[in-house]
C-alpha atoms as a PDB file:
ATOM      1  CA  UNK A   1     -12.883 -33.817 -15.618  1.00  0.00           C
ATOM      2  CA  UNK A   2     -13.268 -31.408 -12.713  1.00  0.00           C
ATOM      3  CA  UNK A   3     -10.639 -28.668 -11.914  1.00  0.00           C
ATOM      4  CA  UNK A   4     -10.307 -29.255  -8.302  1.00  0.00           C
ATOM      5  CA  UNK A   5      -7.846 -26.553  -7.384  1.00  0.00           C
ATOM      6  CA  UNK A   6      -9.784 -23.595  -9.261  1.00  0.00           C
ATOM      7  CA  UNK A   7     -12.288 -22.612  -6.439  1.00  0.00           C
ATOM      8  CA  UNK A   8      -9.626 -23.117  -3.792  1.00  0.00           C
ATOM      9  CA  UNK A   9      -7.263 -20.811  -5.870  1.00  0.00           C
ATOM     10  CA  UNK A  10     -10.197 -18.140  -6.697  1.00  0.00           C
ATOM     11  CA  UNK A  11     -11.121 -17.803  -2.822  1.00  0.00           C
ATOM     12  CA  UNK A  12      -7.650 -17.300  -2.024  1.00  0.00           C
ATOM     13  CA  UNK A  13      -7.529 -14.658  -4.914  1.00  0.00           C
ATOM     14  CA  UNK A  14     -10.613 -12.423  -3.154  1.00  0.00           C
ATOM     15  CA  UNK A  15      -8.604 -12.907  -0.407  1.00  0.00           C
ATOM     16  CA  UNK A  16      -5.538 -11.664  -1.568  1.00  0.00           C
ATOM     17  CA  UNK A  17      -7.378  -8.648  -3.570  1.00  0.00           C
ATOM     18  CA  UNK A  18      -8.858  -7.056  -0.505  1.00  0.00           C
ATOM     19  CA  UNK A  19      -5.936  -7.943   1.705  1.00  0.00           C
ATOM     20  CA  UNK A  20      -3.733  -6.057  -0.962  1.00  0.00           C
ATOM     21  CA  UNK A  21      -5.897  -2.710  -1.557  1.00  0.00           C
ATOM     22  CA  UNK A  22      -5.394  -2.180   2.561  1.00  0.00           C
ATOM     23  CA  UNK A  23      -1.839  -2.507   3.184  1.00  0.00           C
ATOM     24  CA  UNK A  24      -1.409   0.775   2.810  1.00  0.00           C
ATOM     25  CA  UNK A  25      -3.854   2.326   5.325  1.00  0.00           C
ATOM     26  CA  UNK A  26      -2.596   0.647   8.039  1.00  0.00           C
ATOM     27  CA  UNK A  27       1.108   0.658   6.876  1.00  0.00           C
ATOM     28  CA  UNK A  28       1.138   4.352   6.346  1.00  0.00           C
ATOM     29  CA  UNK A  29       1.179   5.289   9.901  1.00  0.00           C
ATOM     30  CA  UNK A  30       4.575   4.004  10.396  1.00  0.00           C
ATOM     31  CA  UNK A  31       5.361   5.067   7.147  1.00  0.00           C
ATOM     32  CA  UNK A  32       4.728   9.257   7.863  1.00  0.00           C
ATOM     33  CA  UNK A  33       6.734   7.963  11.427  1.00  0.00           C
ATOM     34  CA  UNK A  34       9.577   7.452   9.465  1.00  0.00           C
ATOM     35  CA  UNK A  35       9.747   9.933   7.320  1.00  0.00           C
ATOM     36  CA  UNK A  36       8.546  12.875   9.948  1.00  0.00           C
ATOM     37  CA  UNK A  37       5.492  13.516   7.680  1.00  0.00           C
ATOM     38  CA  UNK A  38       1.854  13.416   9.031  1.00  0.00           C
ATOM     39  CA  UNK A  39      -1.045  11.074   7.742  1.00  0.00           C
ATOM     40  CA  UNK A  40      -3.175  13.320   6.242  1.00  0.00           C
ATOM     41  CA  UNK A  41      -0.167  14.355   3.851  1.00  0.00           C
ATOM     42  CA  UNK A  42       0.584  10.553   3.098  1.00  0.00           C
ATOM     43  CA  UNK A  43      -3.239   9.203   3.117  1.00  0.00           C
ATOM     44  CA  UNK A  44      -3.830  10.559  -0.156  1.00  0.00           C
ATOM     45  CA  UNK A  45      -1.109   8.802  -1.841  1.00  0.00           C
ATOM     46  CA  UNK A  46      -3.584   6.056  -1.995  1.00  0.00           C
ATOM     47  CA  UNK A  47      -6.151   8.015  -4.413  1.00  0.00           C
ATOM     48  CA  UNK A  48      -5.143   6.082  -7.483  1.00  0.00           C
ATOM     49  CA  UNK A  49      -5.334   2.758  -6.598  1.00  0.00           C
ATOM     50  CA  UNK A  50      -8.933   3.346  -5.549  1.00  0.00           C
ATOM     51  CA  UNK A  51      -9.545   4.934  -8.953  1.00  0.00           C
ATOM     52  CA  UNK A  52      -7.579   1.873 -10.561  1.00  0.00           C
ATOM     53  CA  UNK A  53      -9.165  -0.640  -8.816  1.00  0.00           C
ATOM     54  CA  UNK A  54     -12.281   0.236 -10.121  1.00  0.00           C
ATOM     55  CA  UNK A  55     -11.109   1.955 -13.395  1.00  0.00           C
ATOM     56  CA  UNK A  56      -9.134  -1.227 -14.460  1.00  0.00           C
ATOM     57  CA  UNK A  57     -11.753  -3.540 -13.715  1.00  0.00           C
ATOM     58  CA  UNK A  58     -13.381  -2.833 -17.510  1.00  0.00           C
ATOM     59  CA  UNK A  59     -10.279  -3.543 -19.752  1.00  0.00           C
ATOM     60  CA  UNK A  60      -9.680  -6.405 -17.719  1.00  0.00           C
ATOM     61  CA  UNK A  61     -12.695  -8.142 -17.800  1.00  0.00           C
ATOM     62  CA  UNK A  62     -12.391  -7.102 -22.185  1.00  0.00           C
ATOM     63  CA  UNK A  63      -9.318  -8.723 -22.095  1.00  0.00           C
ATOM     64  CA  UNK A  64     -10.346 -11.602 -20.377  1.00  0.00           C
ATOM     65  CA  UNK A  65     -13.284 -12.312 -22.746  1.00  0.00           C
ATOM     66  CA  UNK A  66     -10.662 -11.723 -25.760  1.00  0.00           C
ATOM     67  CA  UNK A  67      -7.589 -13.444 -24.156  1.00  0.00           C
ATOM     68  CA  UNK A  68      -8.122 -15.770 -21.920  1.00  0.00           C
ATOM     69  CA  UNK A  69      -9.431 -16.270 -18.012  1.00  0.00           C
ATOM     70  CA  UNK A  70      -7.064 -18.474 -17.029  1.00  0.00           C
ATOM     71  CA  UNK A  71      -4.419 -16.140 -18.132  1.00  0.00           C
ATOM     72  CA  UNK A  72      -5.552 -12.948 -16.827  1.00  0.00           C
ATOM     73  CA  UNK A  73      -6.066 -14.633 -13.570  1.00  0.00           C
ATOM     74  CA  UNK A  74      -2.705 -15.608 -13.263  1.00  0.00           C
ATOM     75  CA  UNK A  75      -1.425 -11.937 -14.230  1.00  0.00           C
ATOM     76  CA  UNK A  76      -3.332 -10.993 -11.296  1.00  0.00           C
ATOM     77  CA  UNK A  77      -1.490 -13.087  -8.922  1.00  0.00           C
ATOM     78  CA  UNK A  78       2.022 -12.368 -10.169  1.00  0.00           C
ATOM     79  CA  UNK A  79       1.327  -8.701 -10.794  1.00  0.00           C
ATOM     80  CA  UNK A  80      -0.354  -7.848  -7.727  1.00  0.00           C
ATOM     81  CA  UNK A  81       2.185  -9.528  -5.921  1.00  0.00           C
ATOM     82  CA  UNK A  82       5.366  -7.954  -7.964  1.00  0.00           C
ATOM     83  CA  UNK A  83       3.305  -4.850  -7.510  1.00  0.00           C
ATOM     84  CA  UNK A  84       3.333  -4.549  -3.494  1.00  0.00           C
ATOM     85  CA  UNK A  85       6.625  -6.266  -3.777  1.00  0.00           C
ATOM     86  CA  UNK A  86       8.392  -3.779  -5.776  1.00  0.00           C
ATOM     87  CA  UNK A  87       6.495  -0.875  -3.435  1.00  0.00           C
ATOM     88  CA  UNK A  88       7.932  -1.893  -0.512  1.00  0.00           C
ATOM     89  CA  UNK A  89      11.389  -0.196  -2.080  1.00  0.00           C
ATOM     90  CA  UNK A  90       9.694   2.879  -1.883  1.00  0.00           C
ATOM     91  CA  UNK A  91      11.986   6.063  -1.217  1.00  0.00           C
ATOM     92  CA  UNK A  92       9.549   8.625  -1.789  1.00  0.00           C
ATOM     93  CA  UNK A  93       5.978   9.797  -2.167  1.00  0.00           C
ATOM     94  CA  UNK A  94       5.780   9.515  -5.471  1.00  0.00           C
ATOM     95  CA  UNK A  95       7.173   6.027  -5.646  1.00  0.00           C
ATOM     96  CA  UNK A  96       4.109   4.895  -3.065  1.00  0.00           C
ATOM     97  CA  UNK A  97       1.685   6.409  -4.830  1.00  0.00           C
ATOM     98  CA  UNK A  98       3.084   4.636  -8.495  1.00  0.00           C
ATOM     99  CA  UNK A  99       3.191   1.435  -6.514  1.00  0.00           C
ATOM    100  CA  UNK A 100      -0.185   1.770  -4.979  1.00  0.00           C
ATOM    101  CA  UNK A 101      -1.596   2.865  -8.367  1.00  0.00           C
ATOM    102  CA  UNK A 102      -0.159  -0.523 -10.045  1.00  0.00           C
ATOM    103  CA  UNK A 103      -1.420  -2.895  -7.451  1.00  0.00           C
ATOM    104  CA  UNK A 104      -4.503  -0.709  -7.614  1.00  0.00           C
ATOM    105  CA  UNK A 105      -4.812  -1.734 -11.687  1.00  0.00           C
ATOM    106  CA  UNK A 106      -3.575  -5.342 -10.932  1.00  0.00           C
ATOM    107  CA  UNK A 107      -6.152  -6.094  -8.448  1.00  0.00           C
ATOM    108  CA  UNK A 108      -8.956  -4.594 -10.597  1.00  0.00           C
ATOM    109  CA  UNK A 109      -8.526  -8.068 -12.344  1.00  0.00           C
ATOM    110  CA  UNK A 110     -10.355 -10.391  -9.541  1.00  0.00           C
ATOM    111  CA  UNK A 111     -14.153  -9.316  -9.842  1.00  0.00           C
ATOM    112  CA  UNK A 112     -14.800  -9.334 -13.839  1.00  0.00           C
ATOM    113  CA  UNK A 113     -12.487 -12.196 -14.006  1.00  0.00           C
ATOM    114  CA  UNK A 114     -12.364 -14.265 -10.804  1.00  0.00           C
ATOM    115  CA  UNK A 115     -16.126 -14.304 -10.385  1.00  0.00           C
ATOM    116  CA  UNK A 116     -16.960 -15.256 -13.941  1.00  0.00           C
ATOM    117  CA  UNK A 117     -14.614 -18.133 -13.928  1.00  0.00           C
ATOM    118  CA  UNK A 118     -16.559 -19.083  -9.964  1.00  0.00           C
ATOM    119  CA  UNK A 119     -20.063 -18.876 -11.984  1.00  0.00           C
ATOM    120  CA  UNK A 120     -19.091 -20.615 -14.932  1.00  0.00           C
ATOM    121  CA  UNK A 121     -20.539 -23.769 -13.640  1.00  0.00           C
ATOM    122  CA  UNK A 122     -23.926 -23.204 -12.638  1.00  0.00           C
ATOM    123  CA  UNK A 123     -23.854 -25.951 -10.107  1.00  0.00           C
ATOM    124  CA  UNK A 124     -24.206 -24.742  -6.682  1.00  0.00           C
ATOM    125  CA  UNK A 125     -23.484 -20.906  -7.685  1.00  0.00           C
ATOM    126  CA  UNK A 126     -25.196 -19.759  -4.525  1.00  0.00           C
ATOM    127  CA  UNK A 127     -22.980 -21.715  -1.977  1.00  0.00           C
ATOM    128  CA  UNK A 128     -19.496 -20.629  -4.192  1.00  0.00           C
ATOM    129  CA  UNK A 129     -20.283 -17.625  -3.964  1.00  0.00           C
ATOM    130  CA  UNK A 130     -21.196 -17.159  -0.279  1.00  0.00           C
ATOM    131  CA  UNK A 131     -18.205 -18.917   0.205  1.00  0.00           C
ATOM    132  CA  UNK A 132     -16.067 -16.768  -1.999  1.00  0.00           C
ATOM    133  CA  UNK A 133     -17.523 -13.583  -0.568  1.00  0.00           C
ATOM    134  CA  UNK A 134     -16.659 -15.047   2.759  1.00  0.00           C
ATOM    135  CA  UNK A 135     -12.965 -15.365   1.611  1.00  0.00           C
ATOM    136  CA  UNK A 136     -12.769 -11.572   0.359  1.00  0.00           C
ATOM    137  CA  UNK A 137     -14.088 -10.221   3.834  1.00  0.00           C
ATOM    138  CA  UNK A 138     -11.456 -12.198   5.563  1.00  0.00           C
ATOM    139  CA  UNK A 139      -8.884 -10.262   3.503  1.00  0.00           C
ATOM    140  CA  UNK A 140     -10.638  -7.011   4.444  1.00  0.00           C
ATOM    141  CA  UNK A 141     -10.944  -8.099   8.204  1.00  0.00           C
ATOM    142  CA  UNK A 142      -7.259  -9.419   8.211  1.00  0.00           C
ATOM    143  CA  UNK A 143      -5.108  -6.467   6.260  1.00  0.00           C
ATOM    144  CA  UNK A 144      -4.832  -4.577   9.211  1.00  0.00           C
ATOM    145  CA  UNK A 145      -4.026  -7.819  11.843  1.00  0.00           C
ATOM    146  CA  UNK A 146      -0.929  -9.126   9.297  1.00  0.00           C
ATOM    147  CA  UNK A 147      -0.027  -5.647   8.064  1.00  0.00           C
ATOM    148  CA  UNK A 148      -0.122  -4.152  11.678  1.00  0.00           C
ATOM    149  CA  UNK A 149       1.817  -7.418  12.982  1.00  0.00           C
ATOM    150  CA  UNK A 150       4.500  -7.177  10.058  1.00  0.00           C
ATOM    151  CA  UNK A 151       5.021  -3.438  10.313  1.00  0.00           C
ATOM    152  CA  UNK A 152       5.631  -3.995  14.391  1.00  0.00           C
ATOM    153  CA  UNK A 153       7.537  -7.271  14.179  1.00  0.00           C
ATOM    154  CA  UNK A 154       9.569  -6.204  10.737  1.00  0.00           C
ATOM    155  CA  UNK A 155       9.100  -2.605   9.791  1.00  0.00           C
ATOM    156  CA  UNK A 156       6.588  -1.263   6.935  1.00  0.00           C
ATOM    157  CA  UNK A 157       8.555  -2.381   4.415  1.00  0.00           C
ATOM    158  CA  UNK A 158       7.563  -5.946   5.167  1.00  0.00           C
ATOM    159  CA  UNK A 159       3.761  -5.110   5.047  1.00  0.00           C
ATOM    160  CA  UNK A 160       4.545  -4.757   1.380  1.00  0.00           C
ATOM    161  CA  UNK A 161       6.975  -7.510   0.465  1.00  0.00           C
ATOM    162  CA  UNK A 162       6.038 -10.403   2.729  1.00  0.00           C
ATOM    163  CA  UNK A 163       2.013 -10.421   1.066  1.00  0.00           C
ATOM    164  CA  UNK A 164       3.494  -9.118  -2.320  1.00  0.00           C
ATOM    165  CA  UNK A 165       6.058 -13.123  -1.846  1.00  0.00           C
ATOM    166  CA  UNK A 166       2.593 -14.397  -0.966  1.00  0.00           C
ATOM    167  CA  UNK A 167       0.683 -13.186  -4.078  1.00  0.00           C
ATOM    168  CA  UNK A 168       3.729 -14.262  -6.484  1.00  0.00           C
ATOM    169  CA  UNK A 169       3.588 -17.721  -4.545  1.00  0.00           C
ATOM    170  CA  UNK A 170       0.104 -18.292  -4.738  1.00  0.00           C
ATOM    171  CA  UNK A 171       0.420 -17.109  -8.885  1.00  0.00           C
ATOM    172  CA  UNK A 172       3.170 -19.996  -9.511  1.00  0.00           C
ATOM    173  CA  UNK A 173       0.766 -22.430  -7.498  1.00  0.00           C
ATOM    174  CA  UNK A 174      -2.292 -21.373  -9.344  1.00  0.00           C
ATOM    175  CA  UNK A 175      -0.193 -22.054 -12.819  1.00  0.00           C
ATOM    176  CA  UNK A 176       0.712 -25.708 -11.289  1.00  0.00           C
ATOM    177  CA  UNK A 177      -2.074 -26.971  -9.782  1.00  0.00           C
ATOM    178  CA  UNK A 178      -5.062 -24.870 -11.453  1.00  0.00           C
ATOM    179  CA  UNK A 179      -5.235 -26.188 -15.398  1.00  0.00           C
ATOM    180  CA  UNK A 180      -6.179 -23.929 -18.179  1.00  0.00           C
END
């Protein structure tokens, strides 16, 4: 029987990776706006997610292989999405950068773990995963539409909770609809 929700749910998850690692560039303007500091002191902030996102990507794909897929692909979704959630509290520098670093390690999950569940069937591998590629770029072209559109309609705050509800969401719909 063919899981008919788990492509679906692992496009959405490139989306919601690259969508997630740029929040913060374009939310940081209106960030160092309210707090009278300048970009180039808040920018950096960002310098461990980058290093987790990659970093993270190793143990995750180990614990994947020695766990299970399924289940590391759902920690993705909930702790990506707890991790920009729980950012958007943020009362200091420091706080950012721990909650950028976190969603930084969360989202390290989706290439060693998404992609080997997409090519797991051989069938068609060339088609999922122009498609799925597709799906990540529209989460790089569209983090700075909804994050700009949420920080102006909302506040910067919202950049961070409103995906981070999204993430969480789309993690209790993957554990519904997507079977193990």
């Amino acid at each position: 029987m063919q899981n008919r929700w788990l492509v679906p749910f692992l496009n959405l998850g490139h989306l919601l990776d690259h969508l997630a690692m740029l929040v913060f560039p374009t939310a940081v303007v209106a960030i160092g706006r309210e707090w009278g500091r300048p970009y180039s002191e808040l920018l950096p902030l960002a310098f461990g997610s980058f290093i987790a996102f990659g970093a993270f990507a190793i143990p995750a794909g180990w614990l994947a292989d020695h766990w299970s897929r399924y289940k590391v692909m759902a920690l993705f979704y909930l702790g990506i999405g707890a991790s920009l959630f729980v950012t958007s509290f943020a009362q200091s520098s420091w706080q950012i950068a721990a909650g950028l670093t976190v969603t930084g390690a969360f989202a390290a999950i989706y290439h060693p773990v998404g992609i080997a569940m997409l090519v797991a069937s051989p069938q068609r591998m060339g088609r999922l995963l122009g498609w799925n590629g597709l799906w990540g770029n529209l989460g790089l072209a569209s983090a700075a539409l909804l994050t700009g559109a949420l920080v102006d309609a909302f506040g910067w705050r919202a950049a961070f909770y409103v995906p981070g509800v999204i993430c969480i969401l789309a993690g209790v719909c993957f554990l519904i609809f997507v079977k193990d």
